[in-house]
N, C-alpha and C. Protein backbone atom coordinates (compact mmCIF):
# COMPACT_ATOMS: atom_id res chain seq x y z
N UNK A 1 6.32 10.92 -9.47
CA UNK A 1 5.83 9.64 -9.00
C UNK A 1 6.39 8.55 -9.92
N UNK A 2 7.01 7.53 -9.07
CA UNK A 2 7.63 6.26 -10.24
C UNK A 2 6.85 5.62 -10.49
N UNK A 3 6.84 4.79 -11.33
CA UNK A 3 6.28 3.57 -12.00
C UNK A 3 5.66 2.38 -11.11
N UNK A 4 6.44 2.46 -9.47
CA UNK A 4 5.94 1.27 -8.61
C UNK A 4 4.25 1.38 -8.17
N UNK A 5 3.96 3.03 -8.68
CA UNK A 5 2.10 2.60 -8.19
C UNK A 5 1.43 2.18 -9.13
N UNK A 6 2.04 1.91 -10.53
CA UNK A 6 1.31 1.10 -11.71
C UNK A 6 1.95 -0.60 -11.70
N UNK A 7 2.66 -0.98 -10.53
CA UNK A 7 3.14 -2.61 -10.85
C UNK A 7 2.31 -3.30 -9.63
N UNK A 8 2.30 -4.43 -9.93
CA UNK A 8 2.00 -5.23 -8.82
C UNK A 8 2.53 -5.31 -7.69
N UNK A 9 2.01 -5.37 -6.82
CA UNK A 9 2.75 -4.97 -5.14
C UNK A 9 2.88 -6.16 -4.47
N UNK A 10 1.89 -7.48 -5.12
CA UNK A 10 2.61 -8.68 -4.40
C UNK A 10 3.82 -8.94 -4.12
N UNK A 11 4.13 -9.50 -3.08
CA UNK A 11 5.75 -9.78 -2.59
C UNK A 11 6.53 -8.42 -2.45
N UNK A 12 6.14 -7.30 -2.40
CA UNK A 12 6.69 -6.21 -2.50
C UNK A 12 7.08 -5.91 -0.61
N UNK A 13 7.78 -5.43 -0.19
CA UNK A 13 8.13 -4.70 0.78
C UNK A 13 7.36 -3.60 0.71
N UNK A 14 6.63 -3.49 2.30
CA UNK A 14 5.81 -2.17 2.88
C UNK A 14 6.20 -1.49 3.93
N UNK A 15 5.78 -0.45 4.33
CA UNK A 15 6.08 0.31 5.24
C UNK A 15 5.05 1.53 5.93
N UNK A 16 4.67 1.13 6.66
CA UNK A 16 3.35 2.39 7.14
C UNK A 16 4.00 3.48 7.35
N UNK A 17 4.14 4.70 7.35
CA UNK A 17 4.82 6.01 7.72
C UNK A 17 3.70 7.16 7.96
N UNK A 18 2.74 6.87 7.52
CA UNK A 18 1.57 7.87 8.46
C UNK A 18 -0.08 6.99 8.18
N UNK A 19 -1.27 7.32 9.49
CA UNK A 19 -1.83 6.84 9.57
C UNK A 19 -2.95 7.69 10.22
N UNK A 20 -3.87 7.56 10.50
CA UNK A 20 -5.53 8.21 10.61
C UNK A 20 -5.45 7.01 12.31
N UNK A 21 -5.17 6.11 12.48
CA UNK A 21 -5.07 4.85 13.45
C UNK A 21 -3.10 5.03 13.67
N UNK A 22 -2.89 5.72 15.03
CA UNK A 22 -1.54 5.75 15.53
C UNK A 22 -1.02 4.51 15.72
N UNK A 23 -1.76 3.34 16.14
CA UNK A 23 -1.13 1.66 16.31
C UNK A 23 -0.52 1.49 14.94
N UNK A 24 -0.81 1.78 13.71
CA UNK A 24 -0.71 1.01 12.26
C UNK A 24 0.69 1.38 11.71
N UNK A 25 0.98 3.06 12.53
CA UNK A 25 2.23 3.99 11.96
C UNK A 25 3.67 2.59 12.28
N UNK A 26 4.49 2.31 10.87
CA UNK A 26 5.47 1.44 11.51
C UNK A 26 5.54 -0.41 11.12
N UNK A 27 4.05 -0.66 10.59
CA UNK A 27 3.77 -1.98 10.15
C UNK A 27 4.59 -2.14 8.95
N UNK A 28 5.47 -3.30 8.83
CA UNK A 28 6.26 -3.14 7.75
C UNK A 28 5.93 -4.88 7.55
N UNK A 29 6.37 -5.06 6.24
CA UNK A 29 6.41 -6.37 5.79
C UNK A 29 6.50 -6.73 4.32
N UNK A 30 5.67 -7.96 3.85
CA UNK A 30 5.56 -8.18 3.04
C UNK A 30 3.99 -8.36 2.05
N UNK A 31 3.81 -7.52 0.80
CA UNK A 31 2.36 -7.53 0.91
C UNK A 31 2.13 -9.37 0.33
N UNK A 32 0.76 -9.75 0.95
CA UNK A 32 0.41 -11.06 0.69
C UNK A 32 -0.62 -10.82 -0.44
N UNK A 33 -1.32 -9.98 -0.28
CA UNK A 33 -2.67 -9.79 -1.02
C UNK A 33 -2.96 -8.37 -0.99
N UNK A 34 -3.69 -8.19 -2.15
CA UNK A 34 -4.42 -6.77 -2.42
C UNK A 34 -5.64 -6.14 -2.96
N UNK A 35 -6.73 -5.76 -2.53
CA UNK A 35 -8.04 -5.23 -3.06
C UNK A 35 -8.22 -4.36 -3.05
N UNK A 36 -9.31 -4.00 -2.87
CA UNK A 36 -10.04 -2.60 -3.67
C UNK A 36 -9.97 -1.58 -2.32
N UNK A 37 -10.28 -2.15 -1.44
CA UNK A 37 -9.47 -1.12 -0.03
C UNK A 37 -8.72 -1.58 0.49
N UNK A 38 -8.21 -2.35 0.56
CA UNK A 38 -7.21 -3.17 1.67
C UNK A 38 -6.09 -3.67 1.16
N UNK A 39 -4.90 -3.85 1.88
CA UNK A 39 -3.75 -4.40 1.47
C UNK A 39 -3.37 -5.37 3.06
N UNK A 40 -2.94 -6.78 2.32
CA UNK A 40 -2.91 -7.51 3.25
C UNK A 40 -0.89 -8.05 3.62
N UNK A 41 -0.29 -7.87 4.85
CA UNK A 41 0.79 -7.67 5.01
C UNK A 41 1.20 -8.61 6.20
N UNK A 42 2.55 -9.16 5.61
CA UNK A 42 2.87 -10.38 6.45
C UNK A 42 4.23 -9.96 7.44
N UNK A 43 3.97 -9.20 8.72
CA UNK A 43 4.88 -8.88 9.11
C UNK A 43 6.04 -9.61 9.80
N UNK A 44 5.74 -10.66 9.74
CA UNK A 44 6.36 -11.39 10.32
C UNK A 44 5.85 -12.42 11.44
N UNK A 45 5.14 -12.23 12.31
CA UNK A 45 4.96 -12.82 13.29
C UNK A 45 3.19 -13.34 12.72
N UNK A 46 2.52 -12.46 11.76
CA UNK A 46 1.07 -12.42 11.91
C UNK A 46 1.14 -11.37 10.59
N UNK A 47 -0.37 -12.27 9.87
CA UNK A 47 -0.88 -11.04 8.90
C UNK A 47 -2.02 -10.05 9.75
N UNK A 48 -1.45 -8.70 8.80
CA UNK A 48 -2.18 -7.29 9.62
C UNK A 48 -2.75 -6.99 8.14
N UNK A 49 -4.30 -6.60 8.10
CA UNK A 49 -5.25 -6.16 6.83
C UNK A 49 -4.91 -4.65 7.45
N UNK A 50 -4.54 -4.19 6.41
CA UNK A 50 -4.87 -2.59 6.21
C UNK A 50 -5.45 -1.43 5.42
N UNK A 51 -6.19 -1.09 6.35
CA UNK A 51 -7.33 -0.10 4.77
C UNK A 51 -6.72 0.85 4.48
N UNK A 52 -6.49 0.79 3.08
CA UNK A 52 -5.95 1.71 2.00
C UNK A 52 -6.06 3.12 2.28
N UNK A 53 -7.26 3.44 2.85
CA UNK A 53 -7.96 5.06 2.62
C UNK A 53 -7.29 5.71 3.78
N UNK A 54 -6.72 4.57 5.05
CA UNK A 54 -6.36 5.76 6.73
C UNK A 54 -4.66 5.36 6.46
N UNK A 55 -4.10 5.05 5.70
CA UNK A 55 -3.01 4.78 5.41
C UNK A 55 -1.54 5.66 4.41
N UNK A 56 -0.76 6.07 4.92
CA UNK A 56 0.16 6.48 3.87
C UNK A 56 1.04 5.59 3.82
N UNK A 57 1.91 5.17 2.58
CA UNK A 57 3.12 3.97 2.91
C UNK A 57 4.23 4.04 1.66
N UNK A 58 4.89 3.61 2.04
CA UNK A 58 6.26 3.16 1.09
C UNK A 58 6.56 1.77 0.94
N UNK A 59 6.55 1.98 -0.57
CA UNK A 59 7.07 0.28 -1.04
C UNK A 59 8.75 1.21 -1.76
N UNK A 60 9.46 0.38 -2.20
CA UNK A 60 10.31 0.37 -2.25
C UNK A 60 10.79 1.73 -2.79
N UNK A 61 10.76 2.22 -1.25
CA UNK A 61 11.55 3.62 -1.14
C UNK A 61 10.43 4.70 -1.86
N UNK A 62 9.27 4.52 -2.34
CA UNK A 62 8.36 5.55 -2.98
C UNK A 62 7.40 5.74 -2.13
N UNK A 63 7.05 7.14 -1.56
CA UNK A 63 5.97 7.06 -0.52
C UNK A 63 4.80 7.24 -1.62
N UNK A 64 3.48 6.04 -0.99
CA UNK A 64 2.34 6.49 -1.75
C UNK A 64 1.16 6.84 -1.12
N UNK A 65 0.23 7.66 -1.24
CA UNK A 65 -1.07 7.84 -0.82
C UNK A 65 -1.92 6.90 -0.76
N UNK A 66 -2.60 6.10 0.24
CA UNK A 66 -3.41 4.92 0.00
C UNK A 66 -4.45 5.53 -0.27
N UNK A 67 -5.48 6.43 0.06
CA UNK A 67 -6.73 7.30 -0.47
C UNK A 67 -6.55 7.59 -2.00
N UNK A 68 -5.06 7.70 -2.86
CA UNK A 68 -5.67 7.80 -3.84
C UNK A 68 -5.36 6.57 -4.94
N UNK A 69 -5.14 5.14 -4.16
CA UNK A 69 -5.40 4.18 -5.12
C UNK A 69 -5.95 3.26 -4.51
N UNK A 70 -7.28 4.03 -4.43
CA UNK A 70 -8.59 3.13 -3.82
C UNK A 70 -9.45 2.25 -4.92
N UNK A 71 -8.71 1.32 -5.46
CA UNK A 71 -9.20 0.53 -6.43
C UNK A 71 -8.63 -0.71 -6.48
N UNK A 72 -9.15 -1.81 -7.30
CA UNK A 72 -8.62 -3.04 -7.64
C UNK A 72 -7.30 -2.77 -8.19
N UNK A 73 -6.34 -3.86 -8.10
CA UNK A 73 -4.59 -3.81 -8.68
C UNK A 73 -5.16 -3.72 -10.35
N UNK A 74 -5.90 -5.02 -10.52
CA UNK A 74 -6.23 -4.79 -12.25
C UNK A 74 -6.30 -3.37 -12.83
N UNK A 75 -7.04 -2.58 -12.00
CA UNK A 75 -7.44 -1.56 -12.38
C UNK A 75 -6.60 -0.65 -12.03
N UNK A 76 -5.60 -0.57 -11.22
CA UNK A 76 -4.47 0.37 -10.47
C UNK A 76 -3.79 0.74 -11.45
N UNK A 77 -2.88 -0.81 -12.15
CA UNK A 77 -2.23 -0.88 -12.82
C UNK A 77 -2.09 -0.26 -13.91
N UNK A 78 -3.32 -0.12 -15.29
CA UNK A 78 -3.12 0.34 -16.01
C UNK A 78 -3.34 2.35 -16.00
N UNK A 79 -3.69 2.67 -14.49
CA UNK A 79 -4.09 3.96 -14.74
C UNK A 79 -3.14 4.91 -14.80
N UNK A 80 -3.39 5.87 -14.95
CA UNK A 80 -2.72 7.37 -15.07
C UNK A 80 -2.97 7.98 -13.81
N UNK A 81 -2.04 8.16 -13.34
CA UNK A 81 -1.75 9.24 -11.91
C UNK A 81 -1.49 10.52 -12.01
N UNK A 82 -1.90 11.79 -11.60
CA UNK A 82 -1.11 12.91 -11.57
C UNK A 82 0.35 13.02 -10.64
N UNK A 83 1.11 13.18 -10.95
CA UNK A 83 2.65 13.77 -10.30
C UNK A 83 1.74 14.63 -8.81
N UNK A 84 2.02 14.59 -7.59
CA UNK A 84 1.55 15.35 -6.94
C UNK A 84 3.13 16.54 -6.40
């Protein structure tokens, strides 16, 4: 696992690639905002809120688990992840 699930994801490029909700698979953009479940994404036409927990995604080229960084960025940031 790289270093991009300990940085800030504002302005970052997203990418949905699996989902719990089949409409969400495919939402790509730019993240605007980020909390403790949700990540908020400017696809272009319209912002789409997406909950962290029914979500898998890729920011730049790293796929990450949204269920397991179900927390504030403050708090994202400095943690320790296991390698899965």
């Amino acid at each position: 696992m790289s270093q991009i699930i300990n940085l800030p994801w504002l302005s970052r490029k997203i990418e949905v690639t699996e989902s719990s909700d089949p409409t969400l698979v495919g939402i790509s953009g730019m993240v605007l905002d980020e909390t403790k479940r949700t990540i908020v994404v400017n696809n272009g036409s319209k912002e789409v809120t997406l909950a962290k927990d029914t979500i898998r995604f890729t920011i730049e080229e790293e796929e990450i688990d949204g269920s397991i960084v179900g927390q504030r960025p403050e708090e994202r940031i400095g943690k320790a992840y296991r390698r899965s």
